[in-house]
Protein backbone atom coordinates (compact mmCIF):
# COMPACT_ATOMS: atom_id res chain seq x y z
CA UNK A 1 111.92 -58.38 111.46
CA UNK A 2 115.24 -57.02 111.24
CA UNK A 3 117.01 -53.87 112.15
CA UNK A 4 117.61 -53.09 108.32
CA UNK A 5 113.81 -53.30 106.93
CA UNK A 6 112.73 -51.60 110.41
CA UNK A 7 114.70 -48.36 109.79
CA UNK A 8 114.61 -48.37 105.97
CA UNK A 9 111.05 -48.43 105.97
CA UNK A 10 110.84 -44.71 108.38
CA UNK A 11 113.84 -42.89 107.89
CA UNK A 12 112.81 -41.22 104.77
CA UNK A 13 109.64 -40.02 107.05
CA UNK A 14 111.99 -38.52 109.99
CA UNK A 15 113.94 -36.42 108.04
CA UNK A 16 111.35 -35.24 105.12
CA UNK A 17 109.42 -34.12 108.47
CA UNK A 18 111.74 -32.49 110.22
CA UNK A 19 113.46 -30.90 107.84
CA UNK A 20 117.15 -31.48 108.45
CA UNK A 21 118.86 -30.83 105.62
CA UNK A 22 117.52 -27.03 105.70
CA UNK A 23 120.39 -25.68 107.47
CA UNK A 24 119.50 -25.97 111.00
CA UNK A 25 121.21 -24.65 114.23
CA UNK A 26 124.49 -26.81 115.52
CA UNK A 27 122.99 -29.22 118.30
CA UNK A 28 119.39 -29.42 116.66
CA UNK A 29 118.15 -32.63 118.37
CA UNK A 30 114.94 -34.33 116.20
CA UNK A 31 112.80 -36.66 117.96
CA UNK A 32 110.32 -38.65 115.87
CA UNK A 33 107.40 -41.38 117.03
CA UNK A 34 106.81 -43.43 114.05
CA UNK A 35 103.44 -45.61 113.76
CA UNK A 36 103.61 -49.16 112.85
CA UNK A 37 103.77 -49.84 109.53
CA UNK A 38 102.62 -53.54 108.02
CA UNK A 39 104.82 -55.98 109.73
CA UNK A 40 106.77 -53.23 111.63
CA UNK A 41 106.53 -51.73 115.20
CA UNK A 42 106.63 -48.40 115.98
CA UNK A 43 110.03 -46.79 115.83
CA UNK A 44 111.39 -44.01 118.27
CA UNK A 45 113.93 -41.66 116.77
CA UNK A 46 116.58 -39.38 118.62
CA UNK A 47 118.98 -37.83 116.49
CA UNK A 48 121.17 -34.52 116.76
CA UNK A 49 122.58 -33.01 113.70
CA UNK A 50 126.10 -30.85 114.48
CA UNK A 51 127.23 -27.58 112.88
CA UNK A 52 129.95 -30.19 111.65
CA UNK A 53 127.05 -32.08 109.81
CA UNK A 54 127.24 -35.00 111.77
CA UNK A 55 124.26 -37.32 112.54
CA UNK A 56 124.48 -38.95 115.77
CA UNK A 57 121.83 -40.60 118.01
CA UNK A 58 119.69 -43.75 118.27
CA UNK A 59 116.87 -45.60 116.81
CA UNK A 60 114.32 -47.80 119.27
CA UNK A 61 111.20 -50.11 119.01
CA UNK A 62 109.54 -52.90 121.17
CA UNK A 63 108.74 -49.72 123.53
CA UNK A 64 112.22 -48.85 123.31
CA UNK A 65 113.14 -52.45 125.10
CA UNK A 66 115.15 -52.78 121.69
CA UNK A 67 117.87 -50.01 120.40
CA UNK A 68 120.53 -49.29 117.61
CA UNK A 69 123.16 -46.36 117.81
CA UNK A 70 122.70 -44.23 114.69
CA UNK A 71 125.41 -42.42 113.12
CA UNK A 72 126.25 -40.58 109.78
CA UNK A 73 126.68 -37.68 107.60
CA UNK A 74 124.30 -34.77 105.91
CA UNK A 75 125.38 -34.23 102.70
CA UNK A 76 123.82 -30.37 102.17
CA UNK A 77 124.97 -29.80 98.92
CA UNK A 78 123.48 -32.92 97.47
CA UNK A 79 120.65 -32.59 99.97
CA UNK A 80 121.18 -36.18 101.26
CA UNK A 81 122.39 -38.29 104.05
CA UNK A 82 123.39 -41.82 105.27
CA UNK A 83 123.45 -43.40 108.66
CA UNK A 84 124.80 -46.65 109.75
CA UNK A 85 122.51 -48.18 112.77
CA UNK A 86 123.78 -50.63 115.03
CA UNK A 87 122.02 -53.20 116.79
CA UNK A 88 122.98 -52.31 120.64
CA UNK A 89 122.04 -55.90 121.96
CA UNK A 90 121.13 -59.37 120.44
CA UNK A 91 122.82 -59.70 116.75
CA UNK A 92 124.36 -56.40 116.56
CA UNK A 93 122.63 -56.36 113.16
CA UNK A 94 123.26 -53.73 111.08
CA UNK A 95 121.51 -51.17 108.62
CA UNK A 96 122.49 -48.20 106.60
CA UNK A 97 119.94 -45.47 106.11
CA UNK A 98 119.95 -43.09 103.04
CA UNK A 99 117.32 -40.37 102.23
């Protein structure tokens, strides 16, 4: 399975949950268990959203034996954002994440 499909297949569930693109306080940190899904594991999310609209934090599966460094920007007047995770280890495969 690869970074890309892993990610792509939650991210829309972190941040419709969590409500991040509501204006929250600099330094909100989100932190997100997702369930298997199909062919995916479960994903672990922890992201922080600045005042400066950054996203910065990391994605893990394979109980978290397996990470990528998420980063990226909220886009609050389109109500969007975009990420670009990073494979820490292994292939250093890559995946961007819109929603």
């Amino acid at each position: 399975m690869s970074i890309g499909r892993l990610i792509a297949m939650t991210a829309p569930l972190i941040f419709s949950l969590t409500g991040v693109l509501a204006d929250p306080p600099a330094g909100r940190v989100y932190l997100l268990h997702s369930q298997a899904v199909g062919g995916c594991p479960p994903l672990d999310w922890h992201v922080v959203v600045d005042r400066n609209d950054i996203i910065a934090g990391m994605v893990s599966w394979n109980d978290m034996t397996t990470m990528a460094r998420a980063t990226g920007l909220v886009d609050r007047k389109n109500q969007t954002f975009t990420m670009t995770a990073t494979e820490m280890d292994g292939q250093r495969q890559t995946a961007t994440v819109d929603g």
